[in-house]
Protein backbone atom coordinates (compact mmCIF):
# COMPACT_ATOMS: atom_id res chain seq x y z
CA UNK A 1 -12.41 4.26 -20.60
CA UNK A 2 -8.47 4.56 -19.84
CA UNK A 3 -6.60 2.27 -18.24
CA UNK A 4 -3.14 3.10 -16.63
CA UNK A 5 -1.06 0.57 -15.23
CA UNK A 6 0.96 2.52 -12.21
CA UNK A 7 2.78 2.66 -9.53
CA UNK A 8 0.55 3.59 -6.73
CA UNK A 9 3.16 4.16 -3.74
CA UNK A 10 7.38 3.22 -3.91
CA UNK A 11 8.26 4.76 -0.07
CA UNK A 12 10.09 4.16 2.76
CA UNK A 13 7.13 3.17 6.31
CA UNK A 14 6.44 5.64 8.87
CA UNK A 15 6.38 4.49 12.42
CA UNK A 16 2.72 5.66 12.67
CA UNK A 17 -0.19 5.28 10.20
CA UNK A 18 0.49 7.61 6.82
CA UNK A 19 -1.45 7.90 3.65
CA UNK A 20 0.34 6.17 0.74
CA UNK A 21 -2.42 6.45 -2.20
CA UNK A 22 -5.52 8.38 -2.47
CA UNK A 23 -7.90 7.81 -5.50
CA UNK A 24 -7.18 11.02 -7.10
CA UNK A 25 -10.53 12.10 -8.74
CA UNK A 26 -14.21 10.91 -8.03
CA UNK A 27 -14.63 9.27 -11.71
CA UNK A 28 -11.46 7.17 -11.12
CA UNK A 29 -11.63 3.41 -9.86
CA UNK A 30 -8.25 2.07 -8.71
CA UNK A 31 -7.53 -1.53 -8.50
CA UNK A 32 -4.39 -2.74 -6.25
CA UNK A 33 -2.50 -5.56 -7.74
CA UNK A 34 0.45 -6.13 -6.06
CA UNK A 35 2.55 -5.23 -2.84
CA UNK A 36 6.20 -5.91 -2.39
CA UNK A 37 6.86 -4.94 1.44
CA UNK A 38 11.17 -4.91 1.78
CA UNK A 39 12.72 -4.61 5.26
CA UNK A 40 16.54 -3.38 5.02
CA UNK A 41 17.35 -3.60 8.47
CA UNK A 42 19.10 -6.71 10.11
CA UNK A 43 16.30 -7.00 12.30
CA UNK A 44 12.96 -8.38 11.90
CA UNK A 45 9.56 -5.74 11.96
CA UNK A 46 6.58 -5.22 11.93
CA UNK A 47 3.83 -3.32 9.26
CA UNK A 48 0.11 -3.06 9.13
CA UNK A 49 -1.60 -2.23 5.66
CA UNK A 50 -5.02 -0.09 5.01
CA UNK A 51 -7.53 -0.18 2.44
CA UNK A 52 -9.58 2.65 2.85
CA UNK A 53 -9.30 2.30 6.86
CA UNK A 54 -10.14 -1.14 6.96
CA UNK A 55 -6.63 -3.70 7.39
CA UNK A 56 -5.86 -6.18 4.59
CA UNK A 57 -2.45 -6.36 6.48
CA UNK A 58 -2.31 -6.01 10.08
CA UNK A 59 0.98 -6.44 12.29
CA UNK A 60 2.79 -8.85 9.96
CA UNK A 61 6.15 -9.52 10.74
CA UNK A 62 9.07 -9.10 8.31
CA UNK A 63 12.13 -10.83 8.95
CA UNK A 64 15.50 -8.83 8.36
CA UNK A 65 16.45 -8.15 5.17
CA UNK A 66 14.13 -9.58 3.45
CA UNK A 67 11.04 -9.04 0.93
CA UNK A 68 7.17 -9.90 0.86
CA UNK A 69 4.74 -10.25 -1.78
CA UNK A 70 1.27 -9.89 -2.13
CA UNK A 71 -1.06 -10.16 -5.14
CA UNK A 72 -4.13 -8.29 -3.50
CA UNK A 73 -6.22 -7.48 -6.53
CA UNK A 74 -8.67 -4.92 -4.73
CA UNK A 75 -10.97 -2.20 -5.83
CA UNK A 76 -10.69 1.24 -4.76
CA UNK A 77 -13.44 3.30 -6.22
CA UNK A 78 -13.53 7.22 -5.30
CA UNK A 79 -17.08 8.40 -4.62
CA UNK A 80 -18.05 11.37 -1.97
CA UNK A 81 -15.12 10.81 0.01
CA UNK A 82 -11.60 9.92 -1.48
CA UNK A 83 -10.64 6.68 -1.11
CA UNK A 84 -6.56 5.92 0.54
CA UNK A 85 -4.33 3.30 0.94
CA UNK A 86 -2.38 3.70 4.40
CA UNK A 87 0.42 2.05 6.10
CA UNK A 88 2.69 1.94 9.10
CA UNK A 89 5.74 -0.43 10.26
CA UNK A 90 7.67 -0.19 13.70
CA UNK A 91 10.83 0.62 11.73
CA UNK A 92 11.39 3.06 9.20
CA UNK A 93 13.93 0.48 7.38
CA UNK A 94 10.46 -0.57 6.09
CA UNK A 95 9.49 0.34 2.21
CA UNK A 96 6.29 -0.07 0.59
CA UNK A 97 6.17 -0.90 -3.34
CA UNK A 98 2.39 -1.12 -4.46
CA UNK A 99 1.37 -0.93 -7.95
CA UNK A 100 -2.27 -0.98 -9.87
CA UNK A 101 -4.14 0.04 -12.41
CA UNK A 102 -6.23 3.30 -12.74
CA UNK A 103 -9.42 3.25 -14.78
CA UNK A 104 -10.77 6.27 -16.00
């Protein structure tokens, strides 16, 4: 078995729902360890997080210029369907960092 420590997503938000991740084969299992969510605007916003369509982070508010950490430690495993991560904030001053570890 392989394990690869990774970065799963490093992107700026989308102002509506986009994928950020997907499992990429059927024999992988992904596990997300950690989220850094950075707003560069000098206002606050807002940004909603998705496991495979189910929210771990829904409509949290970031202040201005500031960062946010999480230490999520959640298991992704690719079957019939692929498994994603998704996300959306109300500004696109909004970046996503999310790293993890792929097991092979």
């Amino acid at each position: 078995m392989a394990t690869t420590s990774k970065t799963l997503a490093r992107t700026a938000a989308a102002t509506s729902n986009a994928t950020l991740y997907t499992v990429p084969t059927t024999s992988t299992t992904t596990v997300v360890t950690d989220v850094v969510v950075t707003n560069t605007a000098g206002s606050a916003a807002t940004f909603t997080l998705n496991l495979d369509t189910v929210a771990v982070l829904s409509g949290v508010t970031i202040s201005a210029n500031s960062s946010a950490f999480f230490s999520l430690k959640q298991v992704l495993q690719a079957n019939a369907t692929p498994k994603t991560i998704t996300g959306s904030a109300s500004a696109v001053t909004v970046n996503f960092h999310i790293s993890g570890v792929e097991i092979v």
